[in-house]
PDB file of N, CA and C in Angstrom:
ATOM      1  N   UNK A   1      -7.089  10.763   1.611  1.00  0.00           N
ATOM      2  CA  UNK A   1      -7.246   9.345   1.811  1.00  0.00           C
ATOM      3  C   UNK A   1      -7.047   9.055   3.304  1.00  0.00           C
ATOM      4  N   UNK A   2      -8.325   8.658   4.055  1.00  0.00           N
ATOM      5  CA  UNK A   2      -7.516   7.834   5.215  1.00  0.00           C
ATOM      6  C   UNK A   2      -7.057   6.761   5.689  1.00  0.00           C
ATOM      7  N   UNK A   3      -6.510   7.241   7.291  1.00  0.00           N
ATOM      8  CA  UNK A   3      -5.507   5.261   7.343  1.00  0.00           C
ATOM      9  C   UNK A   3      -5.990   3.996   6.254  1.00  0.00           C
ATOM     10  N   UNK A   4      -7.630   3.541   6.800  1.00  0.00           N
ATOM     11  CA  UNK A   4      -7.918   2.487   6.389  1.00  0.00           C
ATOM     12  C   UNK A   4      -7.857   2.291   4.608  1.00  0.00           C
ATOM     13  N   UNK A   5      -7.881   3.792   4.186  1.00  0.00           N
ATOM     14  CA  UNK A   5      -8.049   3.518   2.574  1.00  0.00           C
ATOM     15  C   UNK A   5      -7.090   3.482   1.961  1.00  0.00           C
ATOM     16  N   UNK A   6      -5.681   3.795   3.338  1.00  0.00           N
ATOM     17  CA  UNK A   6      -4.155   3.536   2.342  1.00  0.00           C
ATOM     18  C   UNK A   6      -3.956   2.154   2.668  1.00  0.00           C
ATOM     19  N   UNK A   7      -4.626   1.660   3.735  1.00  0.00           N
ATOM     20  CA  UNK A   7      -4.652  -0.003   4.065  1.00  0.00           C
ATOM     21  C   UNK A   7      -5.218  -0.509   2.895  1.00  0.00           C
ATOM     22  N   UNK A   8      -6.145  -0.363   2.074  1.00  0.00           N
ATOM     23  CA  UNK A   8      -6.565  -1.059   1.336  1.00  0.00           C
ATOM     24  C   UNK A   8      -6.108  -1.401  -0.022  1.00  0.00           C
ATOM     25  N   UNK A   9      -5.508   0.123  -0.206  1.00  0.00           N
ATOM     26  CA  UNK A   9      -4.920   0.728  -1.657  1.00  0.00           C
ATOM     27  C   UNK A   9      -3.892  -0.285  -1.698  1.00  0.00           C
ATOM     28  N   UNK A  10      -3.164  -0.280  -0.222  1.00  0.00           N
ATOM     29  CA  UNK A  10      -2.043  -1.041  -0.117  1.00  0.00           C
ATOM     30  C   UNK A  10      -1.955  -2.528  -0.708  1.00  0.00           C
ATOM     31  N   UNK A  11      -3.189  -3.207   0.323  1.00  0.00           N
ATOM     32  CA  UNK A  11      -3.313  -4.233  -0.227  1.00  0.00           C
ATOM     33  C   UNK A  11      -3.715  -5.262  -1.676  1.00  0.00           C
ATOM     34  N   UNK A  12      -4.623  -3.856  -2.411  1.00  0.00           N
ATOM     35  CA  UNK A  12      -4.862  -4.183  -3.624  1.00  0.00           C
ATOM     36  C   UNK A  12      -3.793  -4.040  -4.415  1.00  0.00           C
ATOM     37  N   UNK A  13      -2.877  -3.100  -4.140  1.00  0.00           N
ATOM     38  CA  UNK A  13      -1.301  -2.973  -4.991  1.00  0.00           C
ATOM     39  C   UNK A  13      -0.581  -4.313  -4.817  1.00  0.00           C
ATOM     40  N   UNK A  14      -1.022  -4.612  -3.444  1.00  0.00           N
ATOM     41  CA  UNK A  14       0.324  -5.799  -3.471  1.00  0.00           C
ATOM     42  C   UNK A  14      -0.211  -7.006  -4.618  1.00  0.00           C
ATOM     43  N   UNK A  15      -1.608  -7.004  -4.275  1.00  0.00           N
ATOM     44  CA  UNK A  15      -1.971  -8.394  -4.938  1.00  0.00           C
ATOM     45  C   UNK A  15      -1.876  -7.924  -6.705  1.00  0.00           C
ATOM     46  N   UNK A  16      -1.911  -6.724  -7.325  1.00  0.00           N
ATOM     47  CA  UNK A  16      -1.449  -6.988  -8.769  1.00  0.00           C
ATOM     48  C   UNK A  16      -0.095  -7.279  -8.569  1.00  0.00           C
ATOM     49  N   UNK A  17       0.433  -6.388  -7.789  1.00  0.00           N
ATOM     50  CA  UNK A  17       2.607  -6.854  -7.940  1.00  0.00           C
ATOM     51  C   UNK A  17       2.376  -8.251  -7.686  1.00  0.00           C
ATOM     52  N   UNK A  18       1.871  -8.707  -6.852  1.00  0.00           N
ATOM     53  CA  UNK A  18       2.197 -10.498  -7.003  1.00  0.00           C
ATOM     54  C   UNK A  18       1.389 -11.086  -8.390  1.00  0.00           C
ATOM     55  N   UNK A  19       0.364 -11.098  -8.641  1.00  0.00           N
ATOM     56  CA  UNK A  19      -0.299 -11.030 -10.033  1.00  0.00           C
ATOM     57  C   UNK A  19       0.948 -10.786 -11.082  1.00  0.00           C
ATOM     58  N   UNK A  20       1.671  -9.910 -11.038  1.00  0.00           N
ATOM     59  CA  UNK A  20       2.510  -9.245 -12.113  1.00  0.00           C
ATOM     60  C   UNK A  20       3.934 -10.376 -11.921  1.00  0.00           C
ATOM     61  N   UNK A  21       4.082 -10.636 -10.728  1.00  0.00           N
ATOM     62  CA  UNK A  21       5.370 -11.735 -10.531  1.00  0.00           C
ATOM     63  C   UNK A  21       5.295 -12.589 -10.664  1.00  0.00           C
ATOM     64  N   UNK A  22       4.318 -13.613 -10.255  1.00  0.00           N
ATOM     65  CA  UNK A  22       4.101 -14.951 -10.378  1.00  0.00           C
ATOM     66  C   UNK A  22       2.993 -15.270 -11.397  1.00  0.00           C
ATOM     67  N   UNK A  23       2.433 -14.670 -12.012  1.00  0.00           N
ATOM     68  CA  UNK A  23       0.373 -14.715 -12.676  1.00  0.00           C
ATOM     69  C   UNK A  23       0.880 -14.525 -13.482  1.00  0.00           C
ATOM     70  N   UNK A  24      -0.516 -14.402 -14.559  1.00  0.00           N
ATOM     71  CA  UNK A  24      -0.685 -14.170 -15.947  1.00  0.00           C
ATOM     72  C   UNK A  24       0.663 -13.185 -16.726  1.00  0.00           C
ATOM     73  N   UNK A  25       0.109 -11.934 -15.333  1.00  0.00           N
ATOM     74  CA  UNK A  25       1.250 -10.568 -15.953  1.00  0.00           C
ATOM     75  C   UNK A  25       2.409 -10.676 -16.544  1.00  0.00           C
ATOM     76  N   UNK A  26       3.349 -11.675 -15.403  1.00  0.00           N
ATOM     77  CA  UNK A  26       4.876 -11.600 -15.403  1.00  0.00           C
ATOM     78  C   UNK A  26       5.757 -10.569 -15.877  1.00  0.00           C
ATOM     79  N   UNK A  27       5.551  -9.162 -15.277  1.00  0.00           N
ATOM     80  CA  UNK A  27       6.170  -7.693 -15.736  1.00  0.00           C
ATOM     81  C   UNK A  27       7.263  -7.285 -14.628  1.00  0.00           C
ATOM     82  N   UNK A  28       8.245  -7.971 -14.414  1.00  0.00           N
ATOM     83  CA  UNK A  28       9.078  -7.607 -13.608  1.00  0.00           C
ATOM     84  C   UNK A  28       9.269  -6.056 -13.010  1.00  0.00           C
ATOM     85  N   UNK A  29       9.176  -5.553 -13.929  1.00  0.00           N
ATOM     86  CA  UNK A  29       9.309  -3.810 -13.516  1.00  0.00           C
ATOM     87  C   UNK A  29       7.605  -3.433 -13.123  1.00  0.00           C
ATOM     88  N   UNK A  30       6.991  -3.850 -13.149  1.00  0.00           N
ATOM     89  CA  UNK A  30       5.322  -3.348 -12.836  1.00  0.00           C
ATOM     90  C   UNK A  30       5.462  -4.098 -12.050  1.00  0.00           C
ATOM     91  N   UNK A  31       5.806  -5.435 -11.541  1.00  0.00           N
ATOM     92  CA  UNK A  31       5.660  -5.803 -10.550  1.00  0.00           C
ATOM     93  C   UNK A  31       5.982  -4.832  -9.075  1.00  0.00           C
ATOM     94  N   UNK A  32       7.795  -4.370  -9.510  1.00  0.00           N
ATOM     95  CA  UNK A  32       8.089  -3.776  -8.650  1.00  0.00           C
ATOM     96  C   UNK A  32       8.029  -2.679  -8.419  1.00  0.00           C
ATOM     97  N   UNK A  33       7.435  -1.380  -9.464  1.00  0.00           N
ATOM     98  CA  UNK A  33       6.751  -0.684  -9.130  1.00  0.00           C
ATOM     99  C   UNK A  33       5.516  -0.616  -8.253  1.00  0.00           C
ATOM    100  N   UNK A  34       4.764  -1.277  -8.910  1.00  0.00           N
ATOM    101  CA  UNK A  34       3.410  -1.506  -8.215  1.00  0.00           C
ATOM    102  C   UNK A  34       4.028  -1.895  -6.131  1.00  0.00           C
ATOM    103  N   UNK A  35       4.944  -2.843  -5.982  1.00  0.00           N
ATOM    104  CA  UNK A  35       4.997  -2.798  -4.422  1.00  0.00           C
ATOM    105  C   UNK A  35       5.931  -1.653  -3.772  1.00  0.00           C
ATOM    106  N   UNK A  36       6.607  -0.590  -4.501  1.00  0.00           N
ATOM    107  CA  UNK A  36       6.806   0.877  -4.166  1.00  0.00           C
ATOM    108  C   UNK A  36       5.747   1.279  -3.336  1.00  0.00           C
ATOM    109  N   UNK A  37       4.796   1.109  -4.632  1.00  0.00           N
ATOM    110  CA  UNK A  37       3.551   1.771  -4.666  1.00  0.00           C
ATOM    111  C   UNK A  37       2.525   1.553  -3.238  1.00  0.00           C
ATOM    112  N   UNK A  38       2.696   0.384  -3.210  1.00  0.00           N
ATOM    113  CA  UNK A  38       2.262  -0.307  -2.240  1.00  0.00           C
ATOM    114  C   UNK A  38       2.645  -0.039  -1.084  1.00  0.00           C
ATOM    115  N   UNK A  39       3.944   0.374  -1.006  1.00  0.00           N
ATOM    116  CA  UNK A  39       4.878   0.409   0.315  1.00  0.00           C
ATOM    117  C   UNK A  39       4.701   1.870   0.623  1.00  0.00           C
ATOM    118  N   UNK A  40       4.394   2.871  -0.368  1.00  0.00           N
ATOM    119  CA  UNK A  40       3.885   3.683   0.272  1.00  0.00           C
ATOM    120  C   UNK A  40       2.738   4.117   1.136  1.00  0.00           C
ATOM    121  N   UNK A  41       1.724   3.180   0.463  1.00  0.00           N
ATOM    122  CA  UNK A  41       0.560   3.231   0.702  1.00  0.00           C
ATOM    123  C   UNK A  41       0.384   2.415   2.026  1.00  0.00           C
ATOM    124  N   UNK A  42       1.228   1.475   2.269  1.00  0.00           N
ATOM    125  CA  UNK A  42       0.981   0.923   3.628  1.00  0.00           C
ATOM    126  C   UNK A  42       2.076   1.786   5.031  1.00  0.00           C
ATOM    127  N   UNK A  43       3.128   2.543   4.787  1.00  0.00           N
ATOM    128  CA  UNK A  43       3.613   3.839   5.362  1.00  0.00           C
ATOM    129  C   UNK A  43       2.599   4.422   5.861  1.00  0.00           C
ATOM    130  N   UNK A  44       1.921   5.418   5.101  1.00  0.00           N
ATOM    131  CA  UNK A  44       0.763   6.161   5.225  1.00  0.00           C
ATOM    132  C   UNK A  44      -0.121   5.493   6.142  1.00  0.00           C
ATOM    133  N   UNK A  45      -0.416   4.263   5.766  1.00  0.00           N
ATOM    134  CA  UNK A  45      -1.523   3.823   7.011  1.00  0.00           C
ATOM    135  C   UNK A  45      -1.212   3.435   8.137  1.00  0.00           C
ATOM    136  N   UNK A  46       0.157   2.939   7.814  1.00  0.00           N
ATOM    137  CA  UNK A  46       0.260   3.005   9.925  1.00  0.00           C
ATOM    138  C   UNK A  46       1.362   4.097  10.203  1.00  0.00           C
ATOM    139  N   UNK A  47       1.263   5.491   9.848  1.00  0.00           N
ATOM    140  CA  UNK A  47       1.371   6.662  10.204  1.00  0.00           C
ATOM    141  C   UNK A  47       0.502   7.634  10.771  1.00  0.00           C
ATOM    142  N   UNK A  48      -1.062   7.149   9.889  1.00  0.00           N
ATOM    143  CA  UNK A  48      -2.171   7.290  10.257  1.00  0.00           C
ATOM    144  C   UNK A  48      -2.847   6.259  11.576  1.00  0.00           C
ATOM    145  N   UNK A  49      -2.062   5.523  12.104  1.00  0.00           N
ATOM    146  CA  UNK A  49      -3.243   4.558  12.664  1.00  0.00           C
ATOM    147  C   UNK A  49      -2.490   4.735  13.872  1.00  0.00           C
ATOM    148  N   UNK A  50      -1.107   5.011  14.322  1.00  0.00           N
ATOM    149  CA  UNK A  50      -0.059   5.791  14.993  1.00  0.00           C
ATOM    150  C   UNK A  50      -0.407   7.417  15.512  1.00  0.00           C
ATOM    151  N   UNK A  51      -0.874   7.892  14.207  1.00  0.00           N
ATOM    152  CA  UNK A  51      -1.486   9.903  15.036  1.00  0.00           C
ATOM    153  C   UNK A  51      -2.886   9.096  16.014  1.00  0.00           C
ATOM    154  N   UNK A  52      -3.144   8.160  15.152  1.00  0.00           N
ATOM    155  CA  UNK A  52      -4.995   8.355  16.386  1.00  0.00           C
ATOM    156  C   UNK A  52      -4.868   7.636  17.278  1.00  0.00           C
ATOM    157  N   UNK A  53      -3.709   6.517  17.029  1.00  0.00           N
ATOM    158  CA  UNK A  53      -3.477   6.039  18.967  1.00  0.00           C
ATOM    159  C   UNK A  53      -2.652   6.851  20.043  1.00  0.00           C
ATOM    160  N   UNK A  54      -2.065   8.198  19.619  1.00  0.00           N
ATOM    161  CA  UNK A  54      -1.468   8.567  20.133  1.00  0.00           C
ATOM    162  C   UNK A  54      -2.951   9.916  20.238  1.00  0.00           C
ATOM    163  N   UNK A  55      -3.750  10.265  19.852  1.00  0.00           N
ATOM    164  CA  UNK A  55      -5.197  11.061  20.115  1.00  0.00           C
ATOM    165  C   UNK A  55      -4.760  12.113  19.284  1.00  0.00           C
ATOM    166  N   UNK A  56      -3.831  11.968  18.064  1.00  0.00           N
ATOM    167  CA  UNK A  56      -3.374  13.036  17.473  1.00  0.00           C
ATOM    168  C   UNK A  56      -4.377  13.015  16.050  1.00  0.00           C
ATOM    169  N   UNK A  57      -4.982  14.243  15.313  1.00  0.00           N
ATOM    170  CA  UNK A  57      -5.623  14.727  14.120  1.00  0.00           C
ATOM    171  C   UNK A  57      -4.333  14.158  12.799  1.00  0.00           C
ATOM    172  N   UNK A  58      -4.523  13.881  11.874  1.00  0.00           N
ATOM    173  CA  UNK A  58      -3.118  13.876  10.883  1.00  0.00           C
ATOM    174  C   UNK A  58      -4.132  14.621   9.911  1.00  0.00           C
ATOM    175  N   UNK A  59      -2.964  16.006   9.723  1.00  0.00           N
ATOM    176  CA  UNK A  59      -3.139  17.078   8.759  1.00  0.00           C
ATOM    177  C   UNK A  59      -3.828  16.929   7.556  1.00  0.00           C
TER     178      UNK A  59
END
């Protein structure tokens, strides 16, 4: 996956966890799984967006 597609992953996670907190869902524990989930996924992308401003490859 790269930077931009953990940017995205990210952002689509957040919007079910909010979906799941405030929306239809209301699943307290999926909510907060899902922004784990999320929080990893947005890690990853500016870890990735960090190697290529610095002119570095990420493995």
């Amino acid at each position: 996956m790269t930077g931009p597609e953990h940017y995205r992953e990210a952002e689509r996670l957040l919007r079910l966890a909010h979906h799941n907190s405030y929306g239809d869902g209301n699943d307290a524990a999926r909510a907060t799984a899902l922004a784990a989930e999320a929080q990893a996924h947005a890690t990853l992308a500016l870890a990735a967006a960090l190697a290529h401003a610095n002119g570095e490859v990420p493995a």
